[in-house]
N, C-alpha and C. Protein backbone atom coordinates (compact mmCIF):
# COMPACT_ATOMS: atom_id res chain seq x y z
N UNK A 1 -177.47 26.42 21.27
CA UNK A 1 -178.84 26.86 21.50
C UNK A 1 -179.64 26.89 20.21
N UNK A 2 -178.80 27.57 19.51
CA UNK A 2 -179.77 27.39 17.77
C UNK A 2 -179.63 25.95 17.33
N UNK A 3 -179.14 24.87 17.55
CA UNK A 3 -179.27 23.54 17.04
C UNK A 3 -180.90 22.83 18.29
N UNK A 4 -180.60 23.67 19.09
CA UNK A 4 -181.82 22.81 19.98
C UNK A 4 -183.11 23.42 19.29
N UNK A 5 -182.78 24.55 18.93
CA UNK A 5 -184.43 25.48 18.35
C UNK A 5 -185.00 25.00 17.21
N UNK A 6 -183.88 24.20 16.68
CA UNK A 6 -184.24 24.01 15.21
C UNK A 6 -184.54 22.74 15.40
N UNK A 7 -184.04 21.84 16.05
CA UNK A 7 -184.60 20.08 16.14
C UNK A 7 -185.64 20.50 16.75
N UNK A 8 -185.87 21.26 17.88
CA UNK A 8 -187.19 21.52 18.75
C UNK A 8 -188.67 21.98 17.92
N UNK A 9 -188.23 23.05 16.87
CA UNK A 9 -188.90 23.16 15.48
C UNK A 9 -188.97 22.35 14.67
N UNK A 10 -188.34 21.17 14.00
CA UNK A 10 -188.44 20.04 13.01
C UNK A 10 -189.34 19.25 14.03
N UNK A 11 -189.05 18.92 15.42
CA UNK A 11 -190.22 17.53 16.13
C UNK A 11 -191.82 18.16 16.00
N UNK A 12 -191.56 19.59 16.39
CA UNK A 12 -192.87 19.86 16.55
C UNK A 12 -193.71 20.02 14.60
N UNK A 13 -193.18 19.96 14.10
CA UNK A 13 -193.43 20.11 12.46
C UNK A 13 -194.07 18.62 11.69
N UNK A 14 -192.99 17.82 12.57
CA UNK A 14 -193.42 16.50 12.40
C UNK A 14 -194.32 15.80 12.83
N UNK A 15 -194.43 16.50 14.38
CA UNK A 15 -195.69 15.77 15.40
C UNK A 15 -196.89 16.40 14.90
N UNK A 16 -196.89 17.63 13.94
CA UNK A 16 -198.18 18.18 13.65
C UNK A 16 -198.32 17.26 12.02
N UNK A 17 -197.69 17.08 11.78
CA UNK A 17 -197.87 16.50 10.24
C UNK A 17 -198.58 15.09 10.32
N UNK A 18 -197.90 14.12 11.36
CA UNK A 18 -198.24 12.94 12.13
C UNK A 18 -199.86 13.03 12.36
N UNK A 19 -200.28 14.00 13.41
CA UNK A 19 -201.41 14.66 14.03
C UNK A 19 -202.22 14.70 12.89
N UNK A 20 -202.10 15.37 11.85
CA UNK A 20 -202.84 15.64 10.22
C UNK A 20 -203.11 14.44 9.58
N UNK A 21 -202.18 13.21 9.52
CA UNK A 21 -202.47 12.28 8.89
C UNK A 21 -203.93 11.55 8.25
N UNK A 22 -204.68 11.58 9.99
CA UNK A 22 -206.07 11.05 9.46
C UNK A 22 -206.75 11.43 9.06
N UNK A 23 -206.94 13.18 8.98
CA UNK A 23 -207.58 14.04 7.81
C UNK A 23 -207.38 14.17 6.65
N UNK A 24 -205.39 13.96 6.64
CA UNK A 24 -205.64 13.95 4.93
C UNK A 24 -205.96 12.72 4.40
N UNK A 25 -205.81 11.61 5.11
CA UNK A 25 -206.69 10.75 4.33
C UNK A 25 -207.36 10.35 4.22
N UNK A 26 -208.66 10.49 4.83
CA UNK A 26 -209.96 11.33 5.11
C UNK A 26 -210.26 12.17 3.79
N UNK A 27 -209.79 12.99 4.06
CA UNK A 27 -209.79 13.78 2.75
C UNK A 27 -209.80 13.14 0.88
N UNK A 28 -208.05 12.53 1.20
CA UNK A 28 -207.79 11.55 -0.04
C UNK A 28 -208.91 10.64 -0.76
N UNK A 29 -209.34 9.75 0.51
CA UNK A 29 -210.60 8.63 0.19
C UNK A 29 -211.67 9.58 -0.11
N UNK A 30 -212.36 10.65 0.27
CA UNK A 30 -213.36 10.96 0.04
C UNK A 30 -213.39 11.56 -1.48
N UNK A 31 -212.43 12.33 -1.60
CA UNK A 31 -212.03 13.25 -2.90
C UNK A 31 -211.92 11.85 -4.07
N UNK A 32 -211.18 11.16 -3.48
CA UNK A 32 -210.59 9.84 -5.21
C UNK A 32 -211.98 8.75 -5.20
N UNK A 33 -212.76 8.49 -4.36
CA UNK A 33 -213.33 7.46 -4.07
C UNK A 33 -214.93 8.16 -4.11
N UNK A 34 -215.12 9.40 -4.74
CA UNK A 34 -216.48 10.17 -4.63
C UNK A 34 -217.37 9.17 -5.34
N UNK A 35 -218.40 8.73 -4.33
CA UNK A 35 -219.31 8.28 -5.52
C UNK A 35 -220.82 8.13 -4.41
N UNK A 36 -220.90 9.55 -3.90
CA UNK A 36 -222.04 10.22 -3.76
C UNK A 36 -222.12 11.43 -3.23
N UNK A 37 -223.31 12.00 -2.75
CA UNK A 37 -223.30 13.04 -2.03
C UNK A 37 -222.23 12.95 -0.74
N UNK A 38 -221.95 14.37 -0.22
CA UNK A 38 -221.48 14.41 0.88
C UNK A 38 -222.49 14.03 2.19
N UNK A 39 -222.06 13.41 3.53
CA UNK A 39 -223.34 12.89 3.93
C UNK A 39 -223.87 14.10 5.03
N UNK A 40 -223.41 15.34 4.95
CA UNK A 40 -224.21 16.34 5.41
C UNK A 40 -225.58 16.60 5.02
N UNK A 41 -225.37 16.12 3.59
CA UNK A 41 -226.32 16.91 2.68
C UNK A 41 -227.61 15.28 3.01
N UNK A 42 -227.03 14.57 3.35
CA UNK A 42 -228.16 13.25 2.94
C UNK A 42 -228.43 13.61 4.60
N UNK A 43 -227.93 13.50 5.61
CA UNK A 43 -228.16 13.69 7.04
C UNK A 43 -229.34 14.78 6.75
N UNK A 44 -229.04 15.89 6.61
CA UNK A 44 -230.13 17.19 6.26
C UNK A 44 -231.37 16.60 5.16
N UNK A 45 -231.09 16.16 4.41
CA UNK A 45 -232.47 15.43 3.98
C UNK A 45 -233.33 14.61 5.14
N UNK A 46 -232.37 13.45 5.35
CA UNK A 46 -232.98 12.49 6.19
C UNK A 46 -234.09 13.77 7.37
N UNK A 47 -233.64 14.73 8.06
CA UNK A 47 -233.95 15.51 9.11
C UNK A 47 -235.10 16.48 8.65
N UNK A 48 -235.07 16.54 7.24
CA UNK A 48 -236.02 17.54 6.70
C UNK A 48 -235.43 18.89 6.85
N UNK A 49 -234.45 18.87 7.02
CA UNK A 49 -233.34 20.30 6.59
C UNK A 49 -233.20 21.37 5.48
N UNK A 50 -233.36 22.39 5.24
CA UNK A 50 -233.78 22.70 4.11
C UNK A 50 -233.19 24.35 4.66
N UNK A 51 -231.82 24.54 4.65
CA UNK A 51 -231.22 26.03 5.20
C UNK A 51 -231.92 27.03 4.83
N UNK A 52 -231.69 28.60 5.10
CA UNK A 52 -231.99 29.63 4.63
C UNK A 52 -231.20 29.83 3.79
N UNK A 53 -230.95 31.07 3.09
CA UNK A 53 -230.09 31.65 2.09
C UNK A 53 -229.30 32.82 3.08
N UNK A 54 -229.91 33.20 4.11
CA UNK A 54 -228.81 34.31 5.02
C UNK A 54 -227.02 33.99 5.25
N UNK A 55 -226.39 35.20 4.68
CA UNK A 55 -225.73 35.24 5.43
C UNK A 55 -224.85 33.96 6.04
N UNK A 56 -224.99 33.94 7.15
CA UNK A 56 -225.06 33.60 8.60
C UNK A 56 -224.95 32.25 8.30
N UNK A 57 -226.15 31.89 7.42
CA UNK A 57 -226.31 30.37 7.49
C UNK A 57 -225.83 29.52 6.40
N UNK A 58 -224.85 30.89 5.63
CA UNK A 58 -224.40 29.94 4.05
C UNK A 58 -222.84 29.82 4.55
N UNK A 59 -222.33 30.98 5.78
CA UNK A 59 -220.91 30.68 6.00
C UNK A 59 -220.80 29.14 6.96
N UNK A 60 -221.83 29.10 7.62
CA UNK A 60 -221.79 28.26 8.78
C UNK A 60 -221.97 26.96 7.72
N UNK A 61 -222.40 26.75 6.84
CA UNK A 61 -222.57 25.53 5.93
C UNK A 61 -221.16 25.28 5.25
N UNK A 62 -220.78 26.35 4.69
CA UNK A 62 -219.56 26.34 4.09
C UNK A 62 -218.62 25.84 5.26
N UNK A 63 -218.51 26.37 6.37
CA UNK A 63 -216.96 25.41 7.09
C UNK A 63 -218.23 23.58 7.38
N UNK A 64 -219.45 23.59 7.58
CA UNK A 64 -219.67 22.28 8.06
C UNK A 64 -219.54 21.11 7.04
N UNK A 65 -219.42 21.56 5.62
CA UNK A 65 -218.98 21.48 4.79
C UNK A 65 -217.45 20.83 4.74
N UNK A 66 -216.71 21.65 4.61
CA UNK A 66 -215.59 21.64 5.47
C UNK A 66 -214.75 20.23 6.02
N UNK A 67 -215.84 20.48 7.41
CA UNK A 67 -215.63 19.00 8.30
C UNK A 67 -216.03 18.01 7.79
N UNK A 68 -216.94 18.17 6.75
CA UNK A 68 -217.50 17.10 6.73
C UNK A 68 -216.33 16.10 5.35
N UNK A 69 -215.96 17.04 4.95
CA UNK A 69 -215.07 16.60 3.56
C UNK A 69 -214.17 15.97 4.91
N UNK A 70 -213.09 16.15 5.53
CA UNK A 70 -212.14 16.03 6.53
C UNK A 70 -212.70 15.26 7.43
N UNK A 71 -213.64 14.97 7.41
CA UNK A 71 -214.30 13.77 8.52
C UNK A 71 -213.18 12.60 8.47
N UNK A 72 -213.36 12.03 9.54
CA UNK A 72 -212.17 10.84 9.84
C UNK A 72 -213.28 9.84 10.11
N UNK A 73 -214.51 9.92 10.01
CA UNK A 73 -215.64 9.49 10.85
C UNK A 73 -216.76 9.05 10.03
N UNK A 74 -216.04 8.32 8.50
CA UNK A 74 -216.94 8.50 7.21
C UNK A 74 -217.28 7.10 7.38
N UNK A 75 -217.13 6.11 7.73
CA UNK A 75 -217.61 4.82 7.72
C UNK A 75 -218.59 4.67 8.85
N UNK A 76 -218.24 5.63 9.65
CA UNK A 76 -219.16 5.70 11.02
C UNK A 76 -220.63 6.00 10.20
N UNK A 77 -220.14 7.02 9.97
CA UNK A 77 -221.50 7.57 9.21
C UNK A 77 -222.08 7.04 8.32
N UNK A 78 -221.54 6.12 7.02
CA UNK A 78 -222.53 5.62 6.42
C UNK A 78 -223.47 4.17 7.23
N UNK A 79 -222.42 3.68 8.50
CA UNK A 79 -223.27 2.94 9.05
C UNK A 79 -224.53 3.80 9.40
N UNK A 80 -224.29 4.87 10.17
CA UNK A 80 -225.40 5.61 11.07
C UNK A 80 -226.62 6.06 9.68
N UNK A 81 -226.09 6.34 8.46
CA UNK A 81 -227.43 6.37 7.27
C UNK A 81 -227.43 5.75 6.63
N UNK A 82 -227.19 4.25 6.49
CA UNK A 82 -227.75 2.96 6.47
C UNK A 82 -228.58 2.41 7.27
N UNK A 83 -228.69 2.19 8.54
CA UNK A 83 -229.25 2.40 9.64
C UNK A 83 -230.90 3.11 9.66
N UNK A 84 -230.31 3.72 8.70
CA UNK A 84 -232.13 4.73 9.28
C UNK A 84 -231.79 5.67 10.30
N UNK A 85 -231.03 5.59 11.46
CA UNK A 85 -231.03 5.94 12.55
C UNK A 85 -231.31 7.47 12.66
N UNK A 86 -231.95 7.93 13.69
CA UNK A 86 -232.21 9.58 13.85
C UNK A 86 -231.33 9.98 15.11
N UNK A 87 -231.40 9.07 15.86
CA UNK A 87 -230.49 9.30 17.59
C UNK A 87 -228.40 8.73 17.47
N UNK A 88 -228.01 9.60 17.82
CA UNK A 88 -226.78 9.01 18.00
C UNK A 88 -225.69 9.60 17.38
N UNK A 89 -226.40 10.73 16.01
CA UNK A 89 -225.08 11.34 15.40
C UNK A 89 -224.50 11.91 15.82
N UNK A 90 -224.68 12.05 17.29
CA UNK A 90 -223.86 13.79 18.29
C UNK A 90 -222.37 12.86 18.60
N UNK A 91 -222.50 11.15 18.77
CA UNK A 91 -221.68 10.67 19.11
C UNK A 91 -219.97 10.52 18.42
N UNK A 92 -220.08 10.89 17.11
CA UNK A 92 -218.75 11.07 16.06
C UNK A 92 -218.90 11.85 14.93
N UNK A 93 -220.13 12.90 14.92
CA UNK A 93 -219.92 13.61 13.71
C UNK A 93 -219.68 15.22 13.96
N UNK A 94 -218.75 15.79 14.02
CA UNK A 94 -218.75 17.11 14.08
C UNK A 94 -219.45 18.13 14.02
N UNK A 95 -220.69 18.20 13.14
CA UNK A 95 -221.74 18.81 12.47
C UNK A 95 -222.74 18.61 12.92
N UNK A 96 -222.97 17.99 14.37
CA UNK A 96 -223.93 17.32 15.04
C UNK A 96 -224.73 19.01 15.89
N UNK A 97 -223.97 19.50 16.23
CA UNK A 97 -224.37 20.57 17.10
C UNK A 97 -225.05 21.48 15.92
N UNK A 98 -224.73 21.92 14.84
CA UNK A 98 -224.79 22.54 13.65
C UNK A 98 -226.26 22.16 13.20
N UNK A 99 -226.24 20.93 12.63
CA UNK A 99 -227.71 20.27 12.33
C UNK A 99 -228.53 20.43 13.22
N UNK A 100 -228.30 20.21 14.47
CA UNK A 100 -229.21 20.48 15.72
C UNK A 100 -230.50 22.08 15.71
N UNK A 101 -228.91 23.12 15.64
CA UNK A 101 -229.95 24.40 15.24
C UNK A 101 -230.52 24.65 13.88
N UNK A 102 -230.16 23.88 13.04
CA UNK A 102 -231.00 24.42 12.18
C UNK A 102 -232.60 23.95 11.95
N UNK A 103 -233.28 24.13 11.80
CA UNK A 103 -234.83 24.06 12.18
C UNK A 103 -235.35 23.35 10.59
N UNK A 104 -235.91 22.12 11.05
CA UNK A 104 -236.05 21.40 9.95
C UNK A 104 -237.79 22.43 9.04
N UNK A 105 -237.62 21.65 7.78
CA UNK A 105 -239.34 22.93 7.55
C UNK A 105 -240.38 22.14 7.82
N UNK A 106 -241.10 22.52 8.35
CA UNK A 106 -242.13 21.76 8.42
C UNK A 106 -243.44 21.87 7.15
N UNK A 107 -243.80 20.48 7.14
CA UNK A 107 -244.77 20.13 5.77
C UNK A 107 -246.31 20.31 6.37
């Protein structure tokens, strides 16, 4: 019974490590290969984004942040801001719902 718990514990250790793969290298490329902004920050330009300082809205940046480092979805995206495009980021970027509420400033 303890030899089944413990292979049953090593598959599931492995299938989560497996599972992780495309974030950490996601991660890897973005971290060794930096050679610009993160594209939260250019998305929020493009939108006229411009956060508060609350609270509320510096934790919620900090994890979108986050995703956005761990994005698996980074080539997607520089097509989509190459592009120009304003419609379509809800389709592969995590941070899509996030950008949504925040209220661009108006000029």
């Amino acid at each position: 019974m303890t030899a089944l718990i413990i292979s049953l514990a090593s598959l599931f250790l492995f299938a989560t490590a497996i599972a992780a793969l495309p974030y950490i290298n996601a991660a890897w490329r973005r971290i060794a290969g930096r050679e610009a902004d993160l594209q939260i920050w250019r998305v929020m330009d493009r939108r006229g984004i411009v956060p508060d300082n609350s609270p509320g809205t510096r934790a919620k940046l900090a994890r979108a942040v986050r995703r956005c480092l761990l994005c698996p979805s980074i080539e997607q995206c520089d097509r989509w801001l190459g592009a120009n495009a304003q419609d379509g980021l809800e389709d592969f970027c995590p941070n899509a719902t996030l950008l949504e509420g925040l209220r661009p400033v108006r000029k």
